[in-house]
C-alpha atoms as a PDB file:
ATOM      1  CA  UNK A   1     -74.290  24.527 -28.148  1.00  0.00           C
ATOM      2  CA  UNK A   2     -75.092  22.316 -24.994  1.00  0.00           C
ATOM      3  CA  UNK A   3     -77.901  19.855 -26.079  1.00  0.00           C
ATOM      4  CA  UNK A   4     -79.002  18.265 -29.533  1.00  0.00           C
ATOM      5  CA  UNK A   5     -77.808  15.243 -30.376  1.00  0.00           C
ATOM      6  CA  UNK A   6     -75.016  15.158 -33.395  1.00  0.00           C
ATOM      7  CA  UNK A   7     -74.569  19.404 -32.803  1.00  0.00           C
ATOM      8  CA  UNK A   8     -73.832  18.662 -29.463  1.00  0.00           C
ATOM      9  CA  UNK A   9     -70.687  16.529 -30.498  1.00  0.00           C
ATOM     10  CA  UNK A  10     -69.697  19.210 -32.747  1.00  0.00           C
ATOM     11  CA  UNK A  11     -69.673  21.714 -30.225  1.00  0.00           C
ATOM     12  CA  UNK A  12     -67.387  19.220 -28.007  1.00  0.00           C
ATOM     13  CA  UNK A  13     -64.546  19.051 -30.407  1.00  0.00           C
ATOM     14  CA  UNK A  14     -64.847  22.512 -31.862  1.00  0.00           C
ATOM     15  CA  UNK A  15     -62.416  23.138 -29.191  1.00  0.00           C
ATOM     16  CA  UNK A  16     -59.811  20.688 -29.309  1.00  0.00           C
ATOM     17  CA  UNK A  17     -60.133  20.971 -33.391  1.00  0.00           C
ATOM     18  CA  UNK A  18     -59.138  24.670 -33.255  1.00  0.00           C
ATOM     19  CA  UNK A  19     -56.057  23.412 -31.391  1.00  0.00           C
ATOM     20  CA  UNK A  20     -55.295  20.636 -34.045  1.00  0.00           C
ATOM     21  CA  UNK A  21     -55.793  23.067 -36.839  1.00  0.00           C
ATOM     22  CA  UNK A  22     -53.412  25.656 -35.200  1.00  0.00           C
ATOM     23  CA  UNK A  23     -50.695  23.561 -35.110  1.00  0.00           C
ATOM     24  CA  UNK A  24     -50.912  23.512 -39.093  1.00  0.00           C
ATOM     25  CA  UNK A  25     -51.241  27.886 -39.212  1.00  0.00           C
ATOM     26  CA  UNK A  26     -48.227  29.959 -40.391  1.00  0.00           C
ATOM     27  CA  UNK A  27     -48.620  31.841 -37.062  1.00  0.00           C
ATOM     28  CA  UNK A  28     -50.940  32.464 -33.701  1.00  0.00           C
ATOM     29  CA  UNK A  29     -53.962  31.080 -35.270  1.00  0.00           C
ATOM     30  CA  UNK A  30     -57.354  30.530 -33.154  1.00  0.00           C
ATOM     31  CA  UNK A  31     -60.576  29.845 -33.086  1.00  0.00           C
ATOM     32  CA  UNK A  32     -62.307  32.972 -31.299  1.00  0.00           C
ATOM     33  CA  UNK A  33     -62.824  31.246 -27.960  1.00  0.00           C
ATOM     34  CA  UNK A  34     -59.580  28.750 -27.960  1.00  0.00           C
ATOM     35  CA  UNK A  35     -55.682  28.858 -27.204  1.00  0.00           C
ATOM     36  CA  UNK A  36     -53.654  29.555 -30.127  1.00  0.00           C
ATOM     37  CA  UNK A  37     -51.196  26.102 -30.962  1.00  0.00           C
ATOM     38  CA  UNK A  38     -47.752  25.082 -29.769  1.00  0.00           C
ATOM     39  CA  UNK A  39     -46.618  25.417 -33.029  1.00  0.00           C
ATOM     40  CA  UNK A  40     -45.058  28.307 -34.997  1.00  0.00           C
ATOM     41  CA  UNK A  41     -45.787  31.030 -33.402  1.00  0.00           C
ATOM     42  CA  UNK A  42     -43.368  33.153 -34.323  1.00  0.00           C
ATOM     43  CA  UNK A  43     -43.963  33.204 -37.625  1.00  0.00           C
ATOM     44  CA  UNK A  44     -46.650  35.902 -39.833  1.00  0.00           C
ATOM     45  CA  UNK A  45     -50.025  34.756 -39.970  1.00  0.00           C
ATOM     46  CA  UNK A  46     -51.443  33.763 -43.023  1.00  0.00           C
ATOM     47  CA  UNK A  47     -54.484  35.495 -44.483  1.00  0.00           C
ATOM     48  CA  UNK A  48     -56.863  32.564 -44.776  1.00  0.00           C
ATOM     49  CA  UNK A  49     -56.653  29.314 -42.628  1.00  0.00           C
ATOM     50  CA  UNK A  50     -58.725  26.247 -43.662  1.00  0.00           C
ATOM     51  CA  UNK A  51     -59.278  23.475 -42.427  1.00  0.00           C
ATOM     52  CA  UNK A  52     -61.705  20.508 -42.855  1.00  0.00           C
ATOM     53  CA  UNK A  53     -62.030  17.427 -40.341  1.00  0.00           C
ATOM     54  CA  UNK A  54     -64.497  15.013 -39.992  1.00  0.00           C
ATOM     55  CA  UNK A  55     -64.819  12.168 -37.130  1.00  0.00           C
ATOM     56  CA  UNK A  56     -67.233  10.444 -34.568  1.00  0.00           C
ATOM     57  CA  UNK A  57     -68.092  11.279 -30.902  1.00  0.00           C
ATOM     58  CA  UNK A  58     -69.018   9.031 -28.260  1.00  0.00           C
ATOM     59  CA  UNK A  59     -72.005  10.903 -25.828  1.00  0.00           C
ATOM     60  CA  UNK A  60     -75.144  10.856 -23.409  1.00  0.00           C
ATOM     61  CA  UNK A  61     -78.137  10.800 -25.577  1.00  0.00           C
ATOM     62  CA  UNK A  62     -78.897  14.212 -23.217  1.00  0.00           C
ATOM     63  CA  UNK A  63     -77.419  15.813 -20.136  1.00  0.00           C
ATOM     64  CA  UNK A  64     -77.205  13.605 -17.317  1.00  0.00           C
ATOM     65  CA  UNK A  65     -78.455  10.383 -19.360  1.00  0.00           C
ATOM     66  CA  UNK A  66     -77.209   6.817 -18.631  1.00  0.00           C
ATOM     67  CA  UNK A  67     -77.080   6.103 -22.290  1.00  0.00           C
ATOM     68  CA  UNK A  68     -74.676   6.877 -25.050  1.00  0.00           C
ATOM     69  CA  UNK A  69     -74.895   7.259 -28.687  1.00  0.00           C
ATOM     70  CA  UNK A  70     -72.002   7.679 -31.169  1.00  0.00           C
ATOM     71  CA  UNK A  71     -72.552  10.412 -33.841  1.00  0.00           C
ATOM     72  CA  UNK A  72     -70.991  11.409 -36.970  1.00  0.00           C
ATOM     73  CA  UNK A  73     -68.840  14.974 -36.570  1.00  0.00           C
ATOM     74  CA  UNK A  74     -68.808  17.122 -39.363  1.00  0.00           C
ATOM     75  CA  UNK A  75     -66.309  20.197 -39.120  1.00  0.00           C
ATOM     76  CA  UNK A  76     -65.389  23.562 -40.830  1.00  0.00           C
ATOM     77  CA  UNK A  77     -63.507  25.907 -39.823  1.00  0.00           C
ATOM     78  CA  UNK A  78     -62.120  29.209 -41.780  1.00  0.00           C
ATOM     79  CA  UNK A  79     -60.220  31.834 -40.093  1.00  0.00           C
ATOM     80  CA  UNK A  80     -59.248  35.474 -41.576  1.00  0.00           C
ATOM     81  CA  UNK A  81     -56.494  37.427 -40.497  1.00  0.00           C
ATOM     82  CA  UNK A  82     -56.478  36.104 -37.186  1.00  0.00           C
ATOM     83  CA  UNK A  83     -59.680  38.344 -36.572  1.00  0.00           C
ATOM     84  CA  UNK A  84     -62.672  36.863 -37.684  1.00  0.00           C
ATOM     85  CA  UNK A  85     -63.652  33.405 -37.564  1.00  0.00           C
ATOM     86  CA  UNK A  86     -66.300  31.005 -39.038  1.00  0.00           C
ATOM     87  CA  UNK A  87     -67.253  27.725 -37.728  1.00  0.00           C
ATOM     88  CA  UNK A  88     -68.745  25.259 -35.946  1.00  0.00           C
ATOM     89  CA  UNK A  89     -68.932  28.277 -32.642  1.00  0.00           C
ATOM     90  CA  UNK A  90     -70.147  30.410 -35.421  1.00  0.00           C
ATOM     91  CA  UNK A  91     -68.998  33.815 -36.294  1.00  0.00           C
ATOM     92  CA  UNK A  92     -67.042  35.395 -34.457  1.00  0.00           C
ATOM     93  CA  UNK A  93     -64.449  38.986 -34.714  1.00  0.00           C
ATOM     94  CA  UNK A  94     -61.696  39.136 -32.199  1.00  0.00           C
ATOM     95  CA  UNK A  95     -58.845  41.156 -30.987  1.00  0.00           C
ATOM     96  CA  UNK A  96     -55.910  40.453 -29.314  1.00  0.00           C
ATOM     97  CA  UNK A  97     -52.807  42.094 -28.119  1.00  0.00           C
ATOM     98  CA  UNK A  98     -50.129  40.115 -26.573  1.00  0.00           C
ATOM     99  CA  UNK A  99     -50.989  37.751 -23.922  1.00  0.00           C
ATOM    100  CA  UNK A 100     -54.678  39.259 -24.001  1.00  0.00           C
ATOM    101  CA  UNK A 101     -57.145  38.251 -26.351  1.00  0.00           C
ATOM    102  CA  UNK A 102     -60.843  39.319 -26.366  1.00  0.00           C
ATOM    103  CA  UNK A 103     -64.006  39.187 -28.840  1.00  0.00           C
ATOM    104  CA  UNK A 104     -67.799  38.827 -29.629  1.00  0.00           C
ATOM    105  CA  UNK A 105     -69.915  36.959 -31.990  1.00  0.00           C
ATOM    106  CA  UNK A 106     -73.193  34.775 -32.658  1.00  0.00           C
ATOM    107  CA  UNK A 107     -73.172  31.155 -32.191  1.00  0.00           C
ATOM    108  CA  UNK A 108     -76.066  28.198 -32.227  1.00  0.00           C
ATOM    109  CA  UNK A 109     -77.562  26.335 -29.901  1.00  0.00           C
ATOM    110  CA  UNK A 110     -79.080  22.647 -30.645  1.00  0.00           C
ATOM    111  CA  UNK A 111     -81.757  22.313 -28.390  1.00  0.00           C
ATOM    112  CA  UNK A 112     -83.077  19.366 -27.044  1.00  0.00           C
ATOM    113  CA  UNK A 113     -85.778  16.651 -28.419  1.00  0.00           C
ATOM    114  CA  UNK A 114     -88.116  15.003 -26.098  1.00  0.00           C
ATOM    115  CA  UNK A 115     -88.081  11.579 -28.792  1.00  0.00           C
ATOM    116  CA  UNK A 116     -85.841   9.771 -30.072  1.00  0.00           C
ATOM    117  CA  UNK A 117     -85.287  10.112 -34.168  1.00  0.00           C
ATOM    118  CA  UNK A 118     -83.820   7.339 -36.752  1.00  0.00           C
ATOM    119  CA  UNK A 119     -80.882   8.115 -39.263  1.00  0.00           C
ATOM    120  CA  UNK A 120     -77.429   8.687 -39.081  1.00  0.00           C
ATOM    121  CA  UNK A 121     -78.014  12.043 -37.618  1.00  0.00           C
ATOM    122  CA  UNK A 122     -80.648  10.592 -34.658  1.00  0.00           C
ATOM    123  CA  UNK A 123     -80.851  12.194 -31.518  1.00  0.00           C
ATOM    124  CA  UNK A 124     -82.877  12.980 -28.919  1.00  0.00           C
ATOM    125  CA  UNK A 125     -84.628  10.261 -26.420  1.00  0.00           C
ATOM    126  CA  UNK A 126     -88.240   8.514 -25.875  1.00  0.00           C
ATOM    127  CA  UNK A 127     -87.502   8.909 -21.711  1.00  0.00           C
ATOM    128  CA  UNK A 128     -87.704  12.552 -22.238  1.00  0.00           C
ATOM    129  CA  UNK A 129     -91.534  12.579 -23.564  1.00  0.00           C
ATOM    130  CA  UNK A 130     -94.016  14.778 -22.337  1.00  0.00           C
ATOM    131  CA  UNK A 131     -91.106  17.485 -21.570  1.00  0.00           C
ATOM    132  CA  UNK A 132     -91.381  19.106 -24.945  1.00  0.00           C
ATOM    133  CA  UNK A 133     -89.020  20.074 -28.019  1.00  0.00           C
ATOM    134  CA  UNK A 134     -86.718  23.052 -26.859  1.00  0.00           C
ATOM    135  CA  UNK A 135     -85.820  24.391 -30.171  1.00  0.00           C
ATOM    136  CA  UNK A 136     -82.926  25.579 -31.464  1.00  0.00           C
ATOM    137  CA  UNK A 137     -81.652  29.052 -30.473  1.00  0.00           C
ATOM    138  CA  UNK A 138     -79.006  31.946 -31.618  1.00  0.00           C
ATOM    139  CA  UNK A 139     -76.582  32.860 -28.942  1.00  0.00           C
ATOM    140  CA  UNK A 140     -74.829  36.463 -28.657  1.00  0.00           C
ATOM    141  CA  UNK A 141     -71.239  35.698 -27.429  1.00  0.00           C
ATOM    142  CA  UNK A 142     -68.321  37.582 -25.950  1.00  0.00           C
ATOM    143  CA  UNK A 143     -64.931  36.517 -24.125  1.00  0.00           C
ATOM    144  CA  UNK A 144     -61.800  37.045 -23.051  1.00  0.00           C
ATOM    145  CA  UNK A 145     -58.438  35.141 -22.404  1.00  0.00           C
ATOM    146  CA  UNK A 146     -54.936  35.707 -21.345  1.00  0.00           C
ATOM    147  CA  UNK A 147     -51.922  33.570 -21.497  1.00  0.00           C
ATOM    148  CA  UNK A 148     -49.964  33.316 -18.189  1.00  0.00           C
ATOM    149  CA  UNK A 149     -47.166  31.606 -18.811  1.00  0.00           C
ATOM    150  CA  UNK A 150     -48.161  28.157 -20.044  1.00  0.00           C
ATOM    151  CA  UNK A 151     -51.369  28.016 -18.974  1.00  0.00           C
ATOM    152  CA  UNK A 152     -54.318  29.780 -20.967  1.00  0.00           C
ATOM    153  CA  UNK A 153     -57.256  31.174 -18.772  1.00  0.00           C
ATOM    154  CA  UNK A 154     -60.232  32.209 -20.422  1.00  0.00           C
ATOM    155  CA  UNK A 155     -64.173  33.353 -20.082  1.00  0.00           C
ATOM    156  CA  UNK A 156     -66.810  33.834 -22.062  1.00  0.00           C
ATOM    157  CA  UNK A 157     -70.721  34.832 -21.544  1.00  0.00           C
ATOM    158  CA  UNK A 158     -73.679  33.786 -23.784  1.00  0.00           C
ATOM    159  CA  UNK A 159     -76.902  34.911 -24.228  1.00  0.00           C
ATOM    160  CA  UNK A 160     -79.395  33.082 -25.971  1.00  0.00           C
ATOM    161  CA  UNK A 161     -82.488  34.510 -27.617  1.00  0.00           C
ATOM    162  CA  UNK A 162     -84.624  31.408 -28.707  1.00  0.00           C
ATOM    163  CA  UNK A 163     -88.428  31.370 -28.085  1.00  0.00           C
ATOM    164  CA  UNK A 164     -88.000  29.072 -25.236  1.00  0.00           C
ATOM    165  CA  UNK A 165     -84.558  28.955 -24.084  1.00  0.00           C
ATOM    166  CA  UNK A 166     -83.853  32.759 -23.332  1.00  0.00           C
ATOM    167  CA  UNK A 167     -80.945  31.868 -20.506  1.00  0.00           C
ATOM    168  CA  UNK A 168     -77.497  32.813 -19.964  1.00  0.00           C
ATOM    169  CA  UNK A 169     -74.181  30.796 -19.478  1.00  0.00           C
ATOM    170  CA  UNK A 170     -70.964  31.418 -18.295  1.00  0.00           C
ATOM    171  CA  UNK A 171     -67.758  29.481 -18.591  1.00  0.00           C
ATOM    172  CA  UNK A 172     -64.768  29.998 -16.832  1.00  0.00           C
ATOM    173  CA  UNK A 173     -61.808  27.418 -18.134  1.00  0.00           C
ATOM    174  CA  UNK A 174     -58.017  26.946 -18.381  1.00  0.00           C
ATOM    175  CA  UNK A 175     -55.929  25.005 -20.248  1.00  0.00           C
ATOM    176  CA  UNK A 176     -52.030  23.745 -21.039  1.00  0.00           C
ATOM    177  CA  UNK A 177     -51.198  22.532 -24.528  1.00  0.00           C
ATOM    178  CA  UNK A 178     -47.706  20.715 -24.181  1.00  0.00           C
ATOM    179  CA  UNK A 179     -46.164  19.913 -27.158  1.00  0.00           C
ATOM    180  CA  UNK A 180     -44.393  16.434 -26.524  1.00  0.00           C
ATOM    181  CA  UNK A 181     -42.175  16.383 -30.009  1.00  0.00           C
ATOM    182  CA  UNK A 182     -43.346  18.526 -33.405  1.00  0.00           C
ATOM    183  CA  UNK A 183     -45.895  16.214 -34.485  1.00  0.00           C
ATOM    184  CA  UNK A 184     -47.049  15.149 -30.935  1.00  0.00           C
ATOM    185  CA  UNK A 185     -49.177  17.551 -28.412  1.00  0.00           C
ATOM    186  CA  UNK A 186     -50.767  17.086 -25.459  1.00  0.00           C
ATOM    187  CA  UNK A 187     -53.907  19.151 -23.784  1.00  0.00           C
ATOM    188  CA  UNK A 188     -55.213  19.316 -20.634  1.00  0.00           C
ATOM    189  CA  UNK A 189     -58.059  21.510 -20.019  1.00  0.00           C
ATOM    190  CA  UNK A 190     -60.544  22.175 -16.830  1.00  0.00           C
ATOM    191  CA  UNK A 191     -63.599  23.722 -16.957  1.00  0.00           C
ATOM    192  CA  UNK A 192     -66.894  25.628 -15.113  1.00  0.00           C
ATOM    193  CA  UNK A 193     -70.192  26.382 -15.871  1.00  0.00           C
ATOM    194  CA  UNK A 194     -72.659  28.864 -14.282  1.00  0.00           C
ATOM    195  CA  UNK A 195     -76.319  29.306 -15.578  1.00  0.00           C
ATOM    196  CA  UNK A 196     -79.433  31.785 -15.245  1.00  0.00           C
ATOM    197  CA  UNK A 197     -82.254  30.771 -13.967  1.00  0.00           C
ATOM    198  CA  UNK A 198     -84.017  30.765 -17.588  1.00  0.00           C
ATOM    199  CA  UNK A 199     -81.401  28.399 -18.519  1.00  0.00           C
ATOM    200  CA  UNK A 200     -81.636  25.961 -15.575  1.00  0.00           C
ATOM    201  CA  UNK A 201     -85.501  25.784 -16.091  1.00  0.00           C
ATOM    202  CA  UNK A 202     -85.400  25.074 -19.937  1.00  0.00           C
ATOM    203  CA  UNK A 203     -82.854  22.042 -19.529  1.00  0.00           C
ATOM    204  CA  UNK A 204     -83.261  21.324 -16.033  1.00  0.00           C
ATOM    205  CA  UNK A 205     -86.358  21.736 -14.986  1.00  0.00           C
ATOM    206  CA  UNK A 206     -89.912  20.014 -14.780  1.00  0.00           C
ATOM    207  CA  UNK A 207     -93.356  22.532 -14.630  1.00  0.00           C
ATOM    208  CA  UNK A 208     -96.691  21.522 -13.018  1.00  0.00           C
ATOM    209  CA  UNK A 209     -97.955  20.821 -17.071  1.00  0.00           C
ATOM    210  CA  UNK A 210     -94.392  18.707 -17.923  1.00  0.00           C
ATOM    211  CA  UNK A 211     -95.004  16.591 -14.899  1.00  0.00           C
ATOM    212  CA  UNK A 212     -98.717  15.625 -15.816  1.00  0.00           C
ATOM    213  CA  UNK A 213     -97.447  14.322 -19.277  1.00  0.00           C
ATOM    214  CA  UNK A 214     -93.622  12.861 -18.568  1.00  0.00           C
ATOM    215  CA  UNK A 215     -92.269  10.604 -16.076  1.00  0.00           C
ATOM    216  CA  UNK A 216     -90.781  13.398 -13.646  1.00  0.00           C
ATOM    217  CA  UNK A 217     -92.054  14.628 -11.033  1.00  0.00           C
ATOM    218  CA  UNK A 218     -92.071  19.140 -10.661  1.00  0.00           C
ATOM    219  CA  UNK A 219     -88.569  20.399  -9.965  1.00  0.00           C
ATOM    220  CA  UNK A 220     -88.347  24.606  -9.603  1.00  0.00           C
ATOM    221  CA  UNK A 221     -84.573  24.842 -10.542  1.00  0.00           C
ATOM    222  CA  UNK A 222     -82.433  28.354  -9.859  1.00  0.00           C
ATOM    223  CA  UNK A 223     -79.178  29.608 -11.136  1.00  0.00           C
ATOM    224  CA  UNK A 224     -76.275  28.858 -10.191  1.00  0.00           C
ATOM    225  CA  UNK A 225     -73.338  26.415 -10.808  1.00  0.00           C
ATOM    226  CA  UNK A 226     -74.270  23.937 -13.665  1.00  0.00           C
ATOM    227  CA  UNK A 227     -71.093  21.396 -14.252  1.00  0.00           C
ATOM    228  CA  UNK A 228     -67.270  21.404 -13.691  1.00  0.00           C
ATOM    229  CA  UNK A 229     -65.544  19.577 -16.200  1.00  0.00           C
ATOM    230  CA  UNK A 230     -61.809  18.218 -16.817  1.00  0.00           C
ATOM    231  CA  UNK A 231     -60.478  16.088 -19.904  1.00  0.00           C
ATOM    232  CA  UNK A 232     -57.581  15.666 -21.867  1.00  0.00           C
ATOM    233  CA  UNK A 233     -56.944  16.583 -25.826  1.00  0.00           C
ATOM    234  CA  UNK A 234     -54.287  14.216 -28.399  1.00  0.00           C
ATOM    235  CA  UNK A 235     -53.024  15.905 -31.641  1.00  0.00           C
ATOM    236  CA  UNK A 236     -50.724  14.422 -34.122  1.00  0.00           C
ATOM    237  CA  UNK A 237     -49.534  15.782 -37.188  1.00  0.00           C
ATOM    238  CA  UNK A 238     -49.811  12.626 -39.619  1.00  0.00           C
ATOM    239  CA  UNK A 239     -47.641  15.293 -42.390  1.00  0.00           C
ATOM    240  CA  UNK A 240     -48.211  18.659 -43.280  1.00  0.00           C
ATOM    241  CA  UNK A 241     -50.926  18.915 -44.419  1.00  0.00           C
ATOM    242  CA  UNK A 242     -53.536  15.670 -42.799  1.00  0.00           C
ATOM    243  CA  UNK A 243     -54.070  15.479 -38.778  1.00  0.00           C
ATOM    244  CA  UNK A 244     -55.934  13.342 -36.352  1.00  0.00           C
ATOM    245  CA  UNK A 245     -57.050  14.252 -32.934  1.00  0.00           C
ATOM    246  CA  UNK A 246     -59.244  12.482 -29.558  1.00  0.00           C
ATOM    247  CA  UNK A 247     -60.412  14.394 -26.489  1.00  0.00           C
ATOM    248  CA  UNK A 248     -61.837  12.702 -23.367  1.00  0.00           C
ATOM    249  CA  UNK A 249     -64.223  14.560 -21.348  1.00  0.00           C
ATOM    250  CA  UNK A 250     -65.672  13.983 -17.954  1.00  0.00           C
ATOM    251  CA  UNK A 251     -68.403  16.320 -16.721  1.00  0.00           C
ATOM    252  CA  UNK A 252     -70.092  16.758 -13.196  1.00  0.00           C
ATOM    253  CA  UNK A 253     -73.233  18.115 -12.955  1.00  0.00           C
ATOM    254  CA  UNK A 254     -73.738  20.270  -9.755  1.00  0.00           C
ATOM    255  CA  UNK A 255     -76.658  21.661  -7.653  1.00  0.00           C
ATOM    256  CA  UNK A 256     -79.607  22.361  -9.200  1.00  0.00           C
ATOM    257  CA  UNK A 257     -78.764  20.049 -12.241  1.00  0.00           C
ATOM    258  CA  UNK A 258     -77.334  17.306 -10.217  1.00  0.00           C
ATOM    259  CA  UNK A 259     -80.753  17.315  -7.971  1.00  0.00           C
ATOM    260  CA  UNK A 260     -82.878  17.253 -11.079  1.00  0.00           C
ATOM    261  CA  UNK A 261     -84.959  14.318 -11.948  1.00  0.00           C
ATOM    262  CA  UNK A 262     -83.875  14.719 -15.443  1.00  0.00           C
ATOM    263  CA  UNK A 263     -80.577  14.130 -14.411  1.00  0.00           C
ATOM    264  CA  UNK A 264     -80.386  10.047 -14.144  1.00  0.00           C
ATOM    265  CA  UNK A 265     -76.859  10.406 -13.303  1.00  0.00           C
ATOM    266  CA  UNK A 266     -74.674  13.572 -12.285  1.00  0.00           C
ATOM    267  CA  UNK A 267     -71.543  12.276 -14.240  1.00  0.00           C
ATOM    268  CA  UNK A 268     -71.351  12.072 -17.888  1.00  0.00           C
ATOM    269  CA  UNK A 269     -68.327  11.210 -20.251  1.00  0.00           C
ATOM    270  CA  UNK A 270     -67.475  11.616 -23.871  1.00  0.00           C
ATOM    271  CA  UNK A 271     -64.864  10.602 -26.190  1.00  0.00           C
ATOM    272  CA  UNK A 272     -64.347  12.005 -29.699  1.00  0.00           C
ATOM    273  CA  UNK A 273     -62.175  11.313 -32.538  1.00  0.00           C
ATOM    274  CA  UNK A 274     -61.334  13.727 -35.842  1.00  0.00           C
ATOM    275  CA  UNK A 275     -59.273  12.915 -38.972  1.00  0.00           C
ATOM    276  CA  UNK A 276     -58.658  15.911 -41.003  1.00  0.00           C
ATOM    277  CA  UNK A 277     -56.928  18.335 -43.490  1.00  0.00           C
ATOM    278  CA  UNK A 278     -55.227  21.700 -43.757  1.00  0.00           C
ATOM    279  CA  UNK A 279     -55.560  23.995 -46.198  1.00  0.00           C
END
């Protein structure tokens, strides 16, 4: 999920929220695509994890905007058997065997409105007219990660299969949780994006026809790198059962999106917030 408002802030903690909810699991308990917590890991998994959260993110009102809008962040996430998974990345079945972990699944993509909307749930923006809606699309996932040592590397390839946004994404990351006490942990986590060329010319760029009815001029994008990003994750355990948890995100967009008229400015930030409760 890269564009679309409210979704998109759901997608940005999805990560950091698997990590919060792992530190409440009775052993090596994951979201699909994230590191397992800092916290008992030597113990047997339990069957079912739940865990509900709910919170507010801070973000560009589209990729490379210059405004922000806070929206509301809605979360669910059920795990079973440390082998399939249900949330906000969708559904997912993984395996893993020691320090190796690896998967598929079928997540969601937002899309991207070329208006702005009213209500709690608004998104979207008026400088974006003329562009055209790119509707929402269903993503076929798979990746792999390995621990090595502290750090956790991991990749992952989607393919989307929406009527206009038909690209593919790859994202190459590492991370190092760092628990600080039992209740406390820290995150740091990098990141890299590399896109198709279908991708690229969905989000990035502007045709003859968009040109004669936006603000932007034509801009033939190609693959190639799309952002590098680097931020850092807070979890505390309030007791055991409730949790809160903020990640800080900086992202810089890179050739082809970085050149892009679309792109009013190659850096964007976001800040996010959850409160929430394990099951």
């Amino acid at each position: 999920m890269r564009c679309g408002g409210w979704r998109e802030g759901i997608a940005l903690v999805s990560g950091y929220f698997a990590l919060v909810s792992g530190a409440f699991a009775q052993g090596p308990l994951y979201a699909p695509d994230q590191q397992p917590s800092a916290w008992n890991l030597n113990e047997i998994p339990a069957p079912w994890d739940i865990n509900l959260a709910a919170g507010a993110a801070m973000q560009p009102t589209f990729h490379g905007s210059d405004r922000y809008r806070a929206s509301p962040i809605p979360l669910v996430i059920i795990r079973w058997h440390d082998t399939v998974s249900l949330g906000v990345d969708g559904l997912s079945i993984y395996w893993h065997h020691n320090n190796l972990r690896l998967g598929g699944g079928v997540n969601y993509e937002g899309g991207r409105l070329d208006h702005e909307t009213s209500g709690l749930l608004s998104s979207g923006d008026n400088r974006l007219a003329g562009l055209g809606d790119v509707d929402a699309a269903i993503g076929l996932k798979g990746f792999v990660s390995y621990q090595w040592g502290p750090v956790y590397l991991d990749t992952s390839a989607t393919k989307y299969l929406g009527s206009q946004n038909k690209g593919l994404l790859v994202n190459i990351g590492a991370s190092a949780p760092i628990a600080l006490t039992d209740q406390f942990i820290l995150r740091p986590h990098v990141a890299a994006t590399w896109a198709d060329n279908n991708y690229m010319r969905t989000f990035f760029g502007v045709s003859p026809v968009q040109a004669s009815k936006s603000i932007f001029p034509v801009f033939d994008t190609g693959s190639g790198p799309e952002d590098l990003n680097a931020g850092l994750t807070v979890v505390y355990r309030l007791n055991k059962h409730w949790f809160w948890g903020a990640d800080a995100t900086a992202t810089q967009y890179l050739a082809h999106a970085a050149r892009s008229p679309i792109t009013i400015t190659d850096t964007n930030a976001t800040i996010a917030t959850v409160f929430g409760y394990h099951f």
